[in-house]
Protein backbone atom coordinates (compact mmCIF):
# COMPACT_ATOMS: atom_id res chain seq x y z
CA UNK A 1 -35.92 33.24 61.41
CA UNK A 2 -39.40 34.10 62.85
CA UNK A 3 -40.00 35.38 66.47
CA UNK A 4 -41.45 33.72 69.39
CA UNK A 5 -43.00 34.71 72.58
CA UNK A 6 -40.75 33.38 75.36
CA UNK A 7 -44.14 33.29 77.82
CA UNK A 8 -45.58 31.04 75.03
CA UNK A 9 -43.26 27.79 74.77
CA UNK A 10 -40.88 28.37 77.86
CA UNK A 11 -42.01 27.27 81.90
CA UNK A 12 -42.30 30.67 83.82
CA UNK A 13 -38.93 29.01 85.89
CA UNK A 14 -36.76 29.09 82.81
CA UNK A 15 -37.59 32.75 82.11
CA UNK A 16 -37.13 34.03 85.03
CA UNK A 17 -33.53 32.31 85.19
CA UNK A 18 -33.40 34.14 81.54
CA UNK A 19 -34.14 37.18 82.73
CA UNK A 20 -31.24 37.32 85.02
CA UNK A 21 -28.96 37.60 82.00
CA UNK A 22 -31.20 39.81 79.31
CA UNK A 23 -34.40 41.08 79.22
CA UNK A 24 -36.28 42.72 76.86
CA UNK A 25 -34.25 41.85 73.87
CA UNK A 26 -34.46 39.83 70.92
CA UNK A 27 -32.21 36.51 72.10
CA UNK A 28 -31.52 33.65 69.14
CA UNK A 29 -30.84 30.35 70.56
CA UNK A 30 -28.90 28.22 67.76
CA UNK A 31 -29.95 25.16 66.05
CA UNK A 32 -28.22 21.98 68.36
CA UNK A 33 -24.93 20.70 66.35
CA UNK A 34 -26.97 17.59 65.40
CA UNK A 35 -29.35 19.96 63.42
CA UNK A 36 -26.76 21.76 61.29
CA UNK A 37 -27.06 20.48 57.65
CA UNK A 38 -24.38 21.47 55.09
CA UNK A 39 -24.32 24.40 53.08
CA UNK A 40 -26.70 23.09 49.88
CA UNK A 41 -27.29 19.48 50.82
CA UNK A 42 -31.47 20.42 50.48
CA UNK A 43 -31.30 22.52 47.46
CA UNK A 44 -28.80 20.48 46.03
CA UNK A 45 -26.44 22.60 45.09
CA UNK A 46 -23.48 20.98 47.29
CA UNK A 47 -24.13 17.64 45.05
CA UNK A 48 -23.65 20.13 41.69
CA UNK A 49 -20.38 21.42 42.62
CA UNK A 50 -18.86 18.17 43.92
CA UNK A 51 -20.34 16.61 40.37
CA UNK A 52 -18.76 19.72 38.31
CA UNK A 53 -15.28 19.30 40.66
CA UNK A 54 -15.32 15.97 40.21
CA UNK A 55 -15.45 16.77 36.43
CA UNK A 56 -12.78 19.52 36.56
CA UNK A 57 -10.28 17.26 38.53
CA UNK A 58 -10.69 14.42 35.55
CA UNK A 59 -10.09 17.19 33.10
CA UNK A 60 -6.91 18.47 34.73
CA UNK A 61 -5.83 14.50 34.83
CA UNK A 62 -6.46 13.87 31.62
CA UNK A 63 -3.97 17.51 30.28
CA UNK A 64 -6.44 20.25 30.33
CA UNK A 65 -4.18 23.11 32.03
CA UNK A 66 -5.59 25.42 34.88
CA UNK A 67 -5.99 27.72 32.24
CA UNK A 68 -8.59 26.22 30.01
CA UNK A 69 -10.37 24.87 32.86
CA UNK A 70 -10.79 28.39 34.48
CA UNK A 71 -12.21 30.09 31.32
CA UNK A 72 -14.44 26.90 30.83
CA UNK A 73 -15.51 26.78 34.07
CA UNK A 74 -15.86 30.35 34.61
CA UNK A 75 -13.73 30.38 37.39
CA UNK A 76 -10.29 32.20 38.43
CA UNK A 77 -7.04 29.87 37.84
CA UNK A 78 -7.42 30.29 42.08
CA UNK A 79 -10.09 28.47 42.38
CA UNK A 80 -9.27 25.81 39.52
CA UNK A 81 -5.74 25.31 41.65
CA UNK A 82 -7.66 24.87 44.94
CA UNK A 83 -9.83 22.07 43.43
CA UNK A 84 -7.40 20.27 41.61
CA UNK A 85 -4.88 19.66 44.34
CA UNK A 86 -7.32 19.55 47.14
CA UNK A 87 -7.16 16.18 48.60
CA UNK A 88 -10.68 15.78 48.96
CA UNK A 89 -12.47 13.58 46.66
C-alpha cells in the first residue's frame, strides 16, 4: 500500500467534506467489492491446493485413512478431516 496526496487526485470539494470527519491522518479507502480477488488466484497458489485437495479427497475414496494422508500430506488429521468431508468440490 503506497501513500497518496489527497490535494493530488481528489477535487478541493471532496476534501473539504473529508476533512469534516479526519484530518491529518493517514485514511485507507478499500478496494470496491468488485476488485477483491481471492486469496492466491494470481500467484496460483489457490489452483495448487484445490489440485492437491482434489488429490487427497480421491485418496481417502479410494481407503487411504486420515492418518496416512496427514503424514503424506504433511498436514494434521484436522485438516485432512476438514477436506475430506467438506462439501466443496
Amino acid at each position: 500500500m503506497k501513500y497518496i496526496n489527497a490535494n493530488k487526485v481528489l477535487p478541493e470539494n471532496l476534501i473539504v467534506e473529508i476533512q469534516k470527519y479526519v484530518q491529518g491522518e493517514t485514511l485507507y479507502i478499500p478496494k470496491q467489492e468488485t476488485e477483491y480477488r481471492k486469496w492466491g488466484t494470481l500467484s496460483g497458489g489457490r489452483r495448487l491446493l484445490d489440485h492437491r485437495n482434489t488429490a487427497i479427497k480421491h485418496s481417502f475414496i479410494s481407503g487411504s485413512s486420515i492418518q496416512q494422508l496427514a503424514k503424506k500430506y504433511y498436514l494434521s488429521t484436522e485438516t485432512i478431516k476438514k477436506i475430506v468431508y467438506s462439501q466443496k468440490k
